[in-house]
C-alpha atoms as a PDB file:
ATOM      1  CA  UNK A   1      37.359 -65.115  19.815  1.00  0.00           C
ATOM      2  CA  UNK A   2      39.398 -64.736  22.660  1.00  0.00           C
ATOM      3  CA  UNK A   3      38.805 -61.419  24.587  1.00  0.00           C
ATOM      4  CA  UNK A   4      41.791 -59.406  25.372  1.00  0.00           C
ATOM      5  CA  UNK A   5      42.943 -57.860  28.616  1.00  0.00           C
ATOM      6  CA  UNK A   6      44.219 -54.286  29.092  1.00  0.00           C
ATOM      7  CA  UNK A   7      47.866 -55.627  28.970  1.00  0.00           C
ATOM      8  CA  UNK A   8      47.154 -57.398  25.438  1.00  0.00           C
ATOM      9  CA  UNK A   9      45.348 -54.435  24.178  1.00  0.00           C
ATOM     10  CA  UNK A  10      47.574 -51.508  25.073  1.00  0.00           C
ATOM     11  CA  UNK A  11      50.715 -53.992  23.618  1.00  0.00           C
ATOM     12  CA  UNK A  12      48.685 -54.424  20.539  1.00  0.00           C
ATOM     13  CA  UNK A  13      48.228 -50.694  20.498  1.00  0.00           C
ATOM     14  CA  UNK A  14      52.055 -50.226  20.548  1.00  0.00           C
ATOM     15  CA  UNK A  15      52.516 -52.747  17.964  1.00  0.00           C
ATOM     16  CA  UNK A  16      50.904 -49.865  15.318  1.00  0.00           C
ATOM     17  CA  UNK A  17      54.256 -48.189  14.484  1.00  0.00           C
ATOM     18  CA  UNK A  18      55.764 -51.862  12.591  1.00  0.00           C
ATOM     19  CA  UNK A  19      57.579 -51.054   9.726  1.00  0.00           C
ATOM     20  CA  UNK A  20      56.611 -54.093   7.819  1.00  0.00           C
ATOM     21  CA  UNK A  21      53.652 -53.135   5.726  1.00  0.00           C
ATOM     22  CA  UNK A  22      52.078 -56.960   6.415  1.00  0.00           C
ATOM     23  CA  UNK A  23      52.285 -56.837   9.910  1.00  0.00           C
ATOM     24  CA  UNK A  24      51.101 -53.344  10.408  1.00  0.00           C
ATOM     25  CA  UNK A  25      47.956 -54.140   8.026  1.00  0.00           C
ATOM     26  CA  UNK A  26      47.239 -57.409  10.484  1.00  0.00           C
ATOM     27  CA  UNK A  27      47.425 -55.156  13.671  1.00  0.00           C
ATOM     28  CA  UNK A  28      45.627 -52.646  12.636  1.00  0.00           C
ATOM     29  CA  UNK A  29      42.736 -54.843  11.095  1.00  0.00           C
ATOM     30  CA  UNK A  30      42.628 -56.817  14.490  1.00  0.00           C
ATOM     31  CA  UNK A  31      42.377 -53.045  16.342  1.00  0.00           C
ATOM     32  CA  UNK A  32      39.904 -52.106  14.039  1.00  0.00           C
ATOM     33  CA  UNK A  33      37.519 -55.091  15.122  1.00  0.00           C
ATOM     34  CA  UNK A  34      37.648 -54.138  18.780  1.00  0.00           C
ATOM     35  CA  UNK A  35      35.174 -51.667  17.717  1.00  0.00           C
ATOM     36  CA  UNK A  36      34.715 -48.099  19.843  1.00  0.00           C
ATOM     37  CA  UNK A  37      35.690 -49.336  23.127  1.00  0.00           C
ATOM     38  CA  UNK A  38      39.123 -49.442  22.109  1.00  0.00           C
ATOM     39  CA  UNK A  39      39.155 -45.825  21.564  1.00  0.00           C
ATOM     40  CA  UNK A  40      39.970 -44.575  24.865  1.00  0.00           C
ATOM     41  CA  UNK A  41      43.578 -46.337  25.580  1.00  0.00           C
ATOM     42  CA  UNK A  42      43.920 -45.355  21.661  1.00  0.00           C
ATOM     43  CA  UNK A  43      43.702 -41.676  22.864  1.00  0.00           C
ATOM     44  CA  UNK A  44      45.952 -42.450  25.953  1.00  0.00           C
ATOM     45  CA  UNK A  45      48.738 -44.092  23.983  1.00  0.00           C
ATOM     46  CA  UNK A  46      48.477 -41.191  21.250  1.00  0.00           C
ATOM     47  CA  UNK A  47      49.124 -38.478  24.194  1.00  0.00           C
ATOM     48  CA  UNK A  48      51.879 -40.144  26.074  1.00  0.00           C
ATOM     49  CA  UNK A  49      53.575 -41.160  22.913  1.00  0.00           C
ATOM     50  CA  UNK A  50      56.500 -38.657  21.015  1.00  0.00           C
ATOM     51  CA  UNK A  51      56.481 -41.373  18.123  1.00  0.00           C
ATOM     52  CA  UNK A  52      54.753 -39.424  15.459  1.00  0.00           C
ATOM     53  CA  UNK A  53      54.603 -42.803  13.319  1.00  0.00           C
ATOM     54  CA  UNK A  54      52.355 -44.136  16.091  1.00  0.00           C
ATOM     55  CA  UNK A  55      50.864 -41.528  16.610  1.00  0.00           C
ATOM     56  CA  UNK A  56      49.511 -40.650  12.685  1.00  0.00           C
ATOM     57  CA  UNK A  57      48.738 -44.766  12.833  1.00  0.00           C
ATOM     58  CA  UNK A  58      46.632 -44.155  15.726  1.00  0.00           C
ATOM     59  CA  UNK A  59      44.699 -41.296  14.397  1.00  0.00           C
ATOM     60  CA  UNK A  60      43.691 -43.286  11.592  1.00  0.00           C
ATOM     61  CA  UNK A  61      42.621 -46.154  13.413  1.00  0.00           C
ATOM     62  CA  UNK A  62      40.503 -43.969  15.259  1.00  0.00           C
ATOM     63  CA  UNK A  63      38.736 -42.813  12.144  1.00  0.00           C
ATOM     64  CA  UNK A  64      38.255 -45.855  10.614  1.00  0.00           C
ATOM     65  CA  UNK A  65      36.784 -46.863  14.123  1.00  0.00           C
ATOM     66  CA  UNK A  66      34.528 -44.286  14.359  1.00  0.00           C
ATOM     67  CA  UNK A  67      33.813 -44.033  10.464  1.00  0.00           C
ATOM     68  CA  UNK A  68      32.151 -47.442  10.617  1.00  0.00           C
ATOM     69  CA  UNK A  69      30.186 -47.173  13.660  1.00  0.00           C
ATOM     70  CA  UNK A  70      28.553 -44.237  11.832  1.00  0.00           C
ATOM     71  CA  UNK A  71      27.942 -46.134   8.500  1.00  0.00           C
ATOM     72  CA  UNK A  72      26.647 -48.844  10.740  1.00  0.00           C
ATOM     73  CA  UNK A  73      24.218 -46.102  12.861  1.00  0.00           C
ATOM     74  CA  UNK A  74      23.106 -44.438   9.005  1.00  0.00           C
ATOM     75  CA  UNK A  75      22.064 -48.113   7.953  1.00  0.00           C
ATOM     76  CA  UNK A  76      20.378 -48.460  11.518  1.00  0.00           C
ATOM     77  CA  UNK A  77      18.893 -44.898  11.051  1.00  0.00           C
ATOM     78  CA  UNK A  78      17.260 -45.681   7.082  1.00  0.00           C
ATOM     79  CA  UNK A  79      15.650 -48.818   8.228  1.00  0.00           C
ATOM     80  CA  UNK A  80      14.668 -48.530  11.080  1.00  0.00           C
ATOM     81  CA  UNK A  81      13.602 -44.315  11.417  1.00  0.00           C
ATOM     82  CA  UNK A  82      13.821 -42.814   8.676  1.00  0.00           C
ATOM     83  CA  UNK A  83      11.810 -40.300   9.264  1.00  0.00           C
ATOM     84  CA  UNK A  84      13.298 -38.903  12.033  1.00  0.00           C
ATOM     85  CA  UNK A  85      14.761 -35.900   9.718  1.00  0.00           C
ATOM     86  CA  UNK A  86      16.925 -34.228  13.192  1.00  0.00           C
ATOM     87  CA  UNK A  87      18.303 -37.894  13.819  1.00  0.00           C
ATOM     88  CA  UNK A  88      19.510 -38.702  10.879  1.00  0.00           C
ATOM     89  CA  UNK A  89      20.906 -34.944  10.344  1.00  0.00           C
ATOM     90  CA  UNK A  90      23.003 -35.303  13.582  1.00  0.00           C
ATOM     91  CA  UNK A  91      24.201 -38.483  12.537  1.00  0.00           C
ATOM     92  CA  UNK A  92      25.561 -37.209   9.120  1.00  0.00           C
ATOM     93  CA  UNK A  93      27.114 -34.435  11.793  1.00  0.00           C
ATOM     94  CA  UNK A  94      29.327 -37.333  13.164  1.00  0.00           C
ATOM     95  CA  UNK A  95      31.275 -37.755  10.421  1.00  0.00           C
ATOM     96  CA  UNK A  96      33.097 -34.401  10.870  1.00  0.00           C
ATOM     97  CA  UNK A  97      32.036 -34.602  14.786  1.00  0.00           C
ATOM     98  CA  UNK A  98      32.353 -38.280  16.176  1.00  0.00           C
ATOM     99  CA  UNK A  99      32.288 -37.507  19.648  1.00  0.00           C
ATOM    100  CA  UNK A 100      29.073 -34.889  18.987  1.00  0.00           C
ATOM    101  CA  UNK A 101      26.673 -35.330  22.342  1.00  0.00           C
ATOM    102  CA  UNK A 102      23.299 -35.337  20.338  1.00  0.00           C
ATOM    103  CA  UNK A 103      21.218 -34.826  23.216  1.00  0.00           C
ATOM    104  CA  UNK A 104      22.775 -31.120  24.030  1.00  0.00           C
ATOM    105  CA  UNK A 105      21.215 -30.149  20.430  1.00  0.00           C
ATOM    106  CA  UNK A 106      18.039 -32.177  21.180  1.00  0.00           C
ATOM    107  CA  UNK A 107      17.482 -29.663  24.452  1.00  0.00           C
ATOM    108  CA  UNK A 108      18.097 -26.882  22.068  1.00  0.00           C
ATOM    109  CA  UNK A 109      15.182 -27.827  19.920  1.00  0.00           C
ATOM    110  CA  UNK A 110      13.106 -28.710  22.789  1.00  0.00           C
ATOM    111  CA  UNK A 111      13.530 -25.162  24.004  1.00  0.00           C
ATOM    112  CA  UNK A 112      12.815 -24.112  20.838  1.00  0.00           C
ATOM    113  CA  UNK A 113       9.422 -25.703  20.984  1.00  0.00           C
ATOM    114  CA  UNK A 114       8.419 -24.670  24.219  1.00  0.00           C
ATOM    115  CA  UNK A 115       8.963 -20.851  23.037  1.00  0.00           C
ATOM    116  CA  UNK A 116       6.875 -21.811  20.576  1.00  0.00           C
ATOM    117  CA  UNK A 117       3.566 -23.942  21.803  1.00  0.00           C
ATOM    118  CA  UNK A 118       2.973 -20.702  24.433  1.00  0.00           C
ATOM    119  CA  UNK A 119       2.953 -18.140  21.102  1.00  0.00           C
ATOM    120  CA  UNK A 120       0.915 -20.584  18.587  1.00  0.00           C
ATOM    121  CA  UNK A 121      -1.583 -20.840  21.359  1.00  0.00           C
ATOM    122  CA  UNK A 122      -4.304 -18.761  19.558  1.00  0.00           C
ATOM    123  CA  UNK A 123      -2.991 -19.242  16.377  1.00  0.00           C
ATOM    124  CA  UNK A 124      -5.931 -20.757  14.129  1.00  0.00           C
ATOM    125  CA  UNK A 125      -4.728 -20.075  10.421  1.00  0.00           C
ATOM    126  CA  UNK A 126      -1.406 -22.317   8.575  1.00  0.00           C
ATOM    127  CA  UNK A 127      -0.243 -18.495   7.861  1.00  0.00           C
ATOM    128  CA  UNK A 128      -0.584 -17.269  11.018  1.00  0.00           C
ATOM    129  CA  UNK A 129       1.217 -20.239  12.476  1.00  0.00           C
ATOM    130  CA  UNK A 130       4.562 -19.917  10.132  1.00  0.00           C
ATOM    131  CA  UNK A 131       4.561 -16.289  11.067  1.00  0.00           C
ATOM    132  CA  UNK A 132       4.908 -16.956  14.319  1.00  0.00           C
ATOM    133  CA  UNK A 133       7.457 -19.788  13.639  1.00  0.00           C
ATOM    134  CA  UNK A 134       9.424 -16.974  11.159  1.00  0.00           C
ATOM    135  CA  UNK A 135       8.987 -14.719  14.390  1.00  0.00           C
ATOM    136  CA  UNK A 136      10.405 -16.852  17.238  1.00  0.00           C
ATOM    137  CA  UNK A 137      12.862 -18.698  14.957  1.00  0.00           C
ATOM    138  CA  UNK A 138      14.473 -15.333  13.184  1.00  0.00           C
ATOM    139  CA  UNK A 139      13.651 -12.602  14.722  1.00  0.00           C
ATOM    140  CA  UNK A 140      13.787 -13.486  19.110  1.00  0.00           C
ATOM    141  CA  UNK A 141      15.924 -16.814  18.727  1.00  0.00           C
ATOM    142  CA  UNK A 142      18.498 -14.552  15.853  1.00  0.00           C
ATOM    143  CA  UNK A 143      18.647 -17.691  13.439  1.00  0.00           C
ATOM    144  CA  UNK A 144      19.781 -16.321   9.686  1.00  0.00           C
ATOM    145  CA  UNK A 145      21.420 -17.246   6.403  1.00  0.00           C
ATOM    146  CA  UNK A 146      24.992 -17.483   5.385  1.00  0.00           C
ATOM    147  CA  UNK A 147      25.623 -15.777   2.475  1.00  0.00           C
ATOM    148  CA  UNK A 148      28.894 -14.997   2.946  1.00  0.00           C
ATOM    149  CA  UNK A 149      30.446 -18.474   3.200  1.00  0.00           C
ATOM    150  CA  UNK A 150      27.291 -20.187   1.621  1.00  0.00           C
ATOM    151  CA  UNK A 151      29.632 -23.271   0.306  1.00  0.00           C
ATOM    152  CA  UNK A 152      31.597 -24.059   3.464  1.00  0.00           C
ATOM    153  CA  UNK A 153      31.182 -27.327   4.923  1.00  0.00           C
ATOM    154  CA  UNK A 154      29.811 -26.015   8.264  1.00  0.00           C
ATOM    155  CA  UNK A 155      26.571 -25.123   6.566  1.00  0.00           C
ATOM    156  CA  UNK A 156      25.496 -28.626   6.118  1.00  0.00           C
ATOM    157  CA  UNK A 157      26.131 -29.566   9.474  1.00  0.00           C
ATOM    158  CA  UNK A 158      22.625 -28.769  11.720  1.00  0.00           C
ATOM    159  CA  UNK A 159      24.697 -28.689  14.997  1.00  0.00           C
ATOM    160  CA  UNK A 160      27.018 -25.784  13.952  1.00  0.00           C
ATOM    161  CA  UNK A 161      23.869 -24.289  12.554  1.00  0.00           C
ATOM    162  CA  UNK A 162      22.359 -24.603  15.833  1.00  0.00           C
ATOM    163  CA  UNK A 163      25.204 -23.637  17.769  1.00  0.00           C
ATOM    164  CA  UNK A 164      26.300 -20.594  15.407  1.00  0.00           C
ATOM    165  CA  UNK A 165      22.896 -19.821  14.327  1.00  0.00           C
ATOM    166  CA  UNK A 166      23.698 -19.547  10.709  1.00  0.00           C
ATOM    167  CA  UNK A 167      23.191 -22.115   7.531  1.00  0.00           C
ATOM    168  CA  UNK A 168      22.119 -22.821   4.251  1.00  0.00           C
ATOM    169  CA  UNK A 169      18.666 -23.229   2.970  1.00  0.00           C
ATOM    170  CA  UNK A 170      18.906 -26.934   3.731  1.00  0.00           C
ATOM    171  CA  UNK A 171      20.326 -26.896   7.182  1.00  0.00           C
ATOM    172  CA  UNK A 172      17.941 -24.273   8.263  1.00  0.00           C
ATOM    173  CA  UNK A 173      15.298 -25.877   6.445  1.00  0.00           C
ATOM    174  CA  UNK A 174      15.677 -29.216   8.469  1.00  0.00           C
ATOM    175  CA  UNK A 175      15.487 -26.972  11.958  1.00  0.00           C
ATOM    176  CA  UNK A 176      12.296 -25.614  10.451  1.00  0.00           C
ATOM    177  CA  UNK A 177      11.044 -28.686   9.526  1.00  0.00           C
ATOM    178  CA  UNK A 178      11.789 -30.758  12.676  1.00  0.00           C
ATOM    179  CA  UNK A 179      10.373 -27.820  14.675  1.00  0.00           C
ATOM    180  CA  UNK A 180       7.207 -27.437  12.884  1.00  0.00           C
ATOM    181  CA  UNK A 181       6.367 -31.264  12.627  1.00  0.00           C
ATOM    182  CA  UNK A 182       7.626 -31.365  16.824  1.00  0.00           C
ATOM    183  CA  UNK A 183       3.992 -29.350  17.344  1.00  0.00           C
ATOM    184  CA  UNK A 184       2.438 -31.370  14.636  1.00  0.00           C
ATOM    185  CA  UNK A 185       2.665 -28.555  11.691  1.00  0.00           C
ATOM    186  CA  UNK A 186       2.377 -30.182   8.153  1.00  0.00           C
ATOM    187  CA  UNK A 187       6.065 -28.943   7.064  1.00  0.00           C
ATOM    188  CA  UNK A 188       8.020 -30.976   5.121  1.00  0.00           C
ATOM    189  CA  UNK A 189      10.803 -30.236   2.255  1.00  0.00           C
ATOM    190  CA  UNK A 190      10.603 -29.550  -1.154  1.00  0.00           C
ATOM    191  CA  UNK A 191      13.418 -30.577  -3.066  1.00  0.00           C
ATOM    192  CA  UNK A 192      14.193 -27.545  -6.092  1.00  0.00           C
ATOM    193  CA  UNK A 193      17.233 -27.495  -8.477  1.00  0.00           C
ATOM    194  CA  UNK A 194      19.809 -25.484  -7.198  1.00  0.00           C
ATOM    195  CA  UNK A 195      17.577 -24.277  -4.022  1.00  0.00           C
ATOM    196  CA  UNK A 196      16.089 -26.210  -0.929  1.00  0.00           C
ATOM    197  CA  UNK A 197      12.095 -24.611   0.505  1.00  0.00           C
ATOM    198  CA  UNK A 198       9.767 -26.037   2.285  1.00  0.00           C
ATOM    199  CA  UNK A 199       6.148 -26.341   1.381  1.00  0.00           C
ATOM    200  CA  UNK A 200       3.052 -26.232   3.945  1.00  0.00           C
ATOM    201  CA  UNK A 201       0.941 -29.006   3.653  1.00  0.00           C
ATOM    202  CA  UNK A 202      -2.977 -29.624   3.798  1.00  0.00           C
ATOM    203  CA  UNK A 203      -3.096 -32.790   5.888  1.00  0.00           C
ATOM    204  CA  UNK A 204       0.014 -35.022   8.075  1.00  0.00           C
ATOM    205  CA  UNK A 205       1.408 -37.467   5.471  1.00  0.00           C
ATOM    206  CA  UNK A 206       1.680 -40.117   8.305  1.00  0.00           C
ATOM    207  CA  UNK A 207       4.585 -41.821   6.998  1.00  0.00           C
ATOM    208  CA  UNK A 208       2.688 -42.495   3.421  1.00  0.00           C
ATOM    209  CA  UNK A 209       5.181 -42.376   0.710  1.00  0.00           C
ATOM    210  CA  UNK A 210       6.189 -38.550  -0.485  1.00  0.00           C
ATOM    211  CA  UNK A 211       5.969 -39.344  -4.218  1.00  0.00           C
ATOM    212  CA  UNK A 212       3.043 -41.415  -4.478  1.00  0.00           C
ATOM    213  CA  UNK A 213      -0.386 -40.122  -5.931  1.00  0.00           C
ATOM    214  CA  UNK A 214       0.303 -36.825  -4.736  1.00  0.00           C
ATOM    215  CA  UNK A 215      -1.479 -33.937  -5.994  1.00  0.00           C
ATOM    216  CA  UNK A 216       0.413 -30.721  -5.203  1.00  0.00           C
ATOM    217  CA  UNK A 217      -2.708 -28.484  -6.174  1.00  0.00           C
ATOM    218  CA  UNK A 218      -4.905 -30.109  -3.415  1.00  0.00           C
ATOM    219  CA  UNK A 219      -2.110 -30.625  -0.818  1.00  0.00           C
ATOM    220  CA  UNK A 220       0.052 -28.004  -0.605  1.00  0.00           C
ATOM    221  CA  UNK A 221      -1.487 -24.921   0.957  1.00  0.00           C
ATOM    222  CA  UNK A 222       1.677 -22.440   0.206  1.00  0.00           C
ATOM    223  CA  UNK A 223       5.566 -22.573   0.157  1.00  0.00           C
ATOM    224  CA  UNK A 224       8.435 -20.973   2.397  1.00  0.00           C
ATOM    225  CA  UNK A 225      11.337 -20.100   1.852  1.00  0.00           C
ATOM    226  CA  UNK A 226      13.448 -20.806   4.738  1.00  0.00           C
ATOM    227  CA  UNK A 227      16.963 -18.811   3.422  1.00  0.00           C
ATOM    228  CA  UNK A 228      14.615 -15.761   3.499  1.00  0.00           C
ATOM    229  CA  UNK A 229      13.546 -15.416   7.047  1.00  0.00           C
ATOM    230  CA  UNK A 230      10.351 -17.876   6.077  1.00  0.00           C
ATOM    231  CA  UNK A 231       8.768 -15.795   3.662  1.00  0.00           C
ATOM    232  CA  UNK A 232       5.815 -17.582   2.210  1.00  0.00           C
ATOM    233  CA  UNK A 233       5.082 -17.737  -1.586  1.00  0.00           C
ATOM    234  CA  UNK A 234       3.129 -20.329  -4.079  1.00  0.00           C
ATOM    235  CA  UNK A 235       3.591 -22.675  -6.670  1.00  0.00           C
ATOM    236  CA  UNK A 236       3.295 -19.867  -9.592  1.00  0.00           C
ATOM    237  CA  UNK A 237       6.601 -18.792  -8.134  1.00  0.00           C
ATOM    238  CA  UNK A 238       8.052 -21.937  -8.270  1.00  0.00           C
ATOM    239  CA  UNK A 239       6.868 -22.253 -11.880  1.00  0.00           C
ATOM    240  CA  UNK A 240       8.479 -18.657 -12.459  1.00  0.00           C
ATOM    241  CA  UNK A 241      12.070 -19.682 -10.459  1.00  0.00           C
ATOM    242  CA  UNK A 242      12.185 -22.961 -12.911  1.00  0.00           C
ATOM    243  CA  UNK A 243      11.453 -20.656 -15.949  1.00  0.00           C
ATOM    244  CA  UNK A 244      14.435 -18.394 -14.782  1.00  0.00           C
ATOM    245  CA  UNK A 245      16.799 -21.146 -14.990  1.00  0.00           C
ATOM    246  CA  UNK A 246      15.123 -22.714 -18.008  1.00  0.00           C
ATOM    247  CA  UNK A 247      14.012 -26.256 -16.524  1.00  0.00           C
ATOM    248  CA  UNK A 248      11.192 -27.834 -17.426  1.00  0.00           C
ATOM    249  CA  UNK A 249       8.862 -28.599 -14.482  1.00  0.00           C
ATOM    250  CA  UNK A 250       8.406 -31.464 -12.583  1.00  0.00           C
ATOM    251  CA  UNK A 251       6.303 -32.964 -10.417  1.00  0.00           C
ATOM    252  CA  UNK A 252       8.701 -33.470  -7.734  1.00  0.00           C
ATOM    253  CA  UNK A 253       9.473 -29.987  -7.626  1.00  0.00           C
ATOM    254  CA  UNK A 254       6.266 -29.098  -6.285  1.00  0.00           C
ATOM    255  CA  UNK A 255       6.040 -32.081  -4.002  1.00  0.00           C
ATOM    256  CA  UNK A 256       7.444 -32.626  -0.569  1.00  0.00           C
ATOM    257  CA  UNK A 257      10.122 -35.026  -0.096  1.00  0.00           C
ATOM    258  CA  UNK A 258      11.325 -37.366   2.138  1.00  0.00           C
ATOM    259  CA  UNK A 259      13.657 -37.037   4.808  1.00  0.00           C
ATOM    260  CA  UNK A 260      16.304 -39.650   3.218  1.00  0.00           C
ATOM    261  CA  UNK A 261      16.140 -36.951   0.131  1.00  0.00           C
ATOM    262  CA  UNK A 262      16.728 -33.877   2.338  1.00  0.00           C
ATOM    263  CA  UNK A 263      20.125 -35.936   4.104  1.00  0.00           C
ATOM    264  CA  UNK A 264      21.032 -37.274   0.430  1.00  0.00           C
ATOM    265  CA  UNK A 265      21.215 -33.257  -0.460  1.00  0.00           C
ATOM    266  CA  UNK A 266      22.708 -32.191   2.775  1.00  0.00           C
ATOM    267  CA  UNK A 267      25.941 -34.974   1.646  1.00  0.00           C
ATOM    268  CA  UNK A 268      25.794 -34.252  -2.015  1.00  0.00           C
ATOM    269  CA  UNK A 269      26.154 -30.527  -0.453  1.00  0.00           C
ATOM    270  CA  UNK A 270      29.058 -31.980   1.572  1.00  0.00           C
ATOM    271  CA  UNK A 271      30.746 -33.377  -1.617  1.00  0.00           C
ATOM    272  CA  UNK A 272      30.602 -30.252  -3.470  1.00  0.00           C
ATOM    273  CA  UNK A 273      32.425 -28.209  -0.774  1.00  0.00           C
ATOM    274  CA  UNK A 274      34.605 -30.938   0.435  1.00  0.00           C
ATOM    275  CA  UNK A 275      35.658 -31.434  -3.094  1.00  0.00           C
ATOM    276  CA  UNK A 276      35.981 -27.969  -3.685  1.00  0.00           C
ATOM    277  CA  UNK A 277      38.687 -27.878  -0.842  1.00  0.00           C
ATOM    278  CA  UNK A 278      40.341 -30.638  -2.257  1.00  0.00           C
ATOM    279  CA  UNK A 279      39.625 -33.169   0.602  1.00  0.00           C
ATOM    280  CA  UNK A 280      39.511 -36.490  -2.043  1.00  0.00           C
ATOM    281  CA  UNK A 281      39.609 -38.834   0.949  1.00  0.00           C
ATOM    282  CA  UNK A 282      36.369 -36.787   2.561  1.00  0.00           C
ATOM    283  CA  UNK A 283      34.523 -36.959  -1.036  1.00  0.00           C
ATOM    284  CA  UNK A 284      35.315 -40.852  -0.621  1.00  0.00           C
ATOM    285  CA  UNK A 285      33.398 -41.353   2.545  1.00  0.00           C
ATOM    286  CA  UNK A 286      30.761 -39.405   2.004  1.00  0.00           C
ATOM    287  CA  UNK A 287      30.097 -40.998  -1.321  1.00  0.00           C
ATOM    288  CA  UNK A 288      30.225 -44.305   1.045  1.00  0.00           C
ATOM    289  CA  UNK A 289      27.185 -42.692   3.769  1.00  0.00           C
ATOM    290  CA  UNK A 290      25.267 -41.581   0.637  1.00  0.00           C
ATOM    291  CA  UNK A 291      25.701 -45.408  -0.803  1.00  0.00           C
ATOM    292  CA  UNK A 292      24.056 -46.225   2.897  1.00  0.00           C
ATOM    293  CA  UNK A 293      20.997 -44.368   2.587  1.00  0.00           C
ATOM    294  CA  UNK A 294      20.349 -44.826  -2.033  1.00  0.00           C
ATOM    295  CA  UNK A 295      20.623 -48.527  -1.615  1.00  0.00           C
ATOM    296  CA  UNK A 296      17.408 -49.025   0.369  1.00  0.00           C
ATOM    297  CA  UNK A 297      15.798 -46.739  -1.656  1.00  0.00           C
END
């Protein structure tokens, strides 16, 4: 395929506002396929242009653009590191974020770790270790819950929650999480009905599979609850919480769960309140990301 020169693509570019429905659908396929690069003299023709035609063509371009690099960066992410929990969260943050600079966040949680290797120093017990986690994470660094707009979409997004300090049980859960496992803590996610925790496990699972002859009496040493400042319960409460809502147990609601199973919540999460807010076309997509992530399952 022939590569095209600035001239070509910024008269290509103009070419977006056709009124004929075929030709428009061939131009803006052929933009399309120039892939991110092109977004730049996108941008530039969309501010010096007073043609709001052009300019609404332009903006969708751009999404689609975008939208597609991420569902191409997901597929990357599930096969190639899926359990890189932060990675994967900051890539579902794209999708309402495309131009988020991942690293900023990544210095964030590096700080975050450095606060907390001096403190865990002399810590010898699991306990003693999440209180100091509980200590540095709620009480010096100020992170809390969001009870008062617990359904917005912002919750489910872990760089607002970083930057605002304030999410839902799975958004703070995955800061706890990546923290925890940064120093080499055993923390992974428990995946309850209607609630996200975290349980504290005996031994590293190493990449094993979650689900797979996994005996949540031996290897889970306690729970936390990471919506509640990290307070720390057990399994009997578990048992009692299921009993409350009148659900039979399950095994997997004792065990942890994988990383693909947190982000699958975090963008069933992201359905719920997108749908709630009538954004169909947003319910769409992420219905497409989730597709991503179930079909290698």
């Amino acid at each position: 395929m022939k590569k095209l020169n600035e001239k070509e693509r910024r008269a290509l570019i103009e070419l977006l506002d056709d009124t004929d429905p075929m030709i428009y659908s061939i131009i803006r396929d052929k933009i399309i396929s120039l892939g991110e690069n092109i977004i730049p003299e996108l941008e530039n023709t969309w501010s010096n242009s007073f043609n709001h035609l052009l300019q609404e063509r332009i903006e969708d371009v751009i999404h689609k653009i975008q939208f597609d690099a991420l569902c191409f960066k997901l597929d990357e992410w599930k096969r190639m590191e899926s359990e890189n929990l932060l990675r994967g969260a900051l890539l579902i943050d794209r999708y309402q974020y495309p131009e988020l600079d991942e690293a900023s966040f990544q210095k964030v949680i590096f700080r975050l770790k450095k606060d907390l290797q001096a403190e865990l120093l002399h810590a010898e017990s699991p306990v003693e270790k999440v209180k100091i986690i509980n200590h540095i994470l709620f009480d010096v660094h100020r992170f809390n819950n969001n009870k008062s707009n617990f359904h917005s979409p912002q919750n489910n997004f872990i760089s607002q929650v970083i930057e605002n300090k304030r999410g839902n049980p799975l958004t703070l859960g995955v800061l706890y999480i990546s923290l925890a496992q940064s120093l080499g803590i055993p923390v992974y996610g428990v995946n309850l009905p209607e609630h996200f925790v975290l349980a504290y496990a005996n031994r590293p699972f190493d990449g094993q599979p979650f689900m797979h002859d996994y005996d949540e009496g031996q290897e889970v040493l306690f729970y936390i609850n990471p919506f509640s400042q990290g307070t720390i319960f057990s399994k009997r409460e578990i048992s009692a919480y299921l009993s409350q809502l009148n659900i039979s147990p399950r095994p997997e609601f004792y065990k942890p769960c994988s990383p693909s199973d947190i982000l699958i919540r975090i963008l069933n999460s992201l359905i719920f309140s997108f749908g709630q807010m009538g954004y169909q076309y947003k319910v769409d997509e992420i219905y497409t990301l989730k597709k991503i992530i179930t079909e290698h399952e």
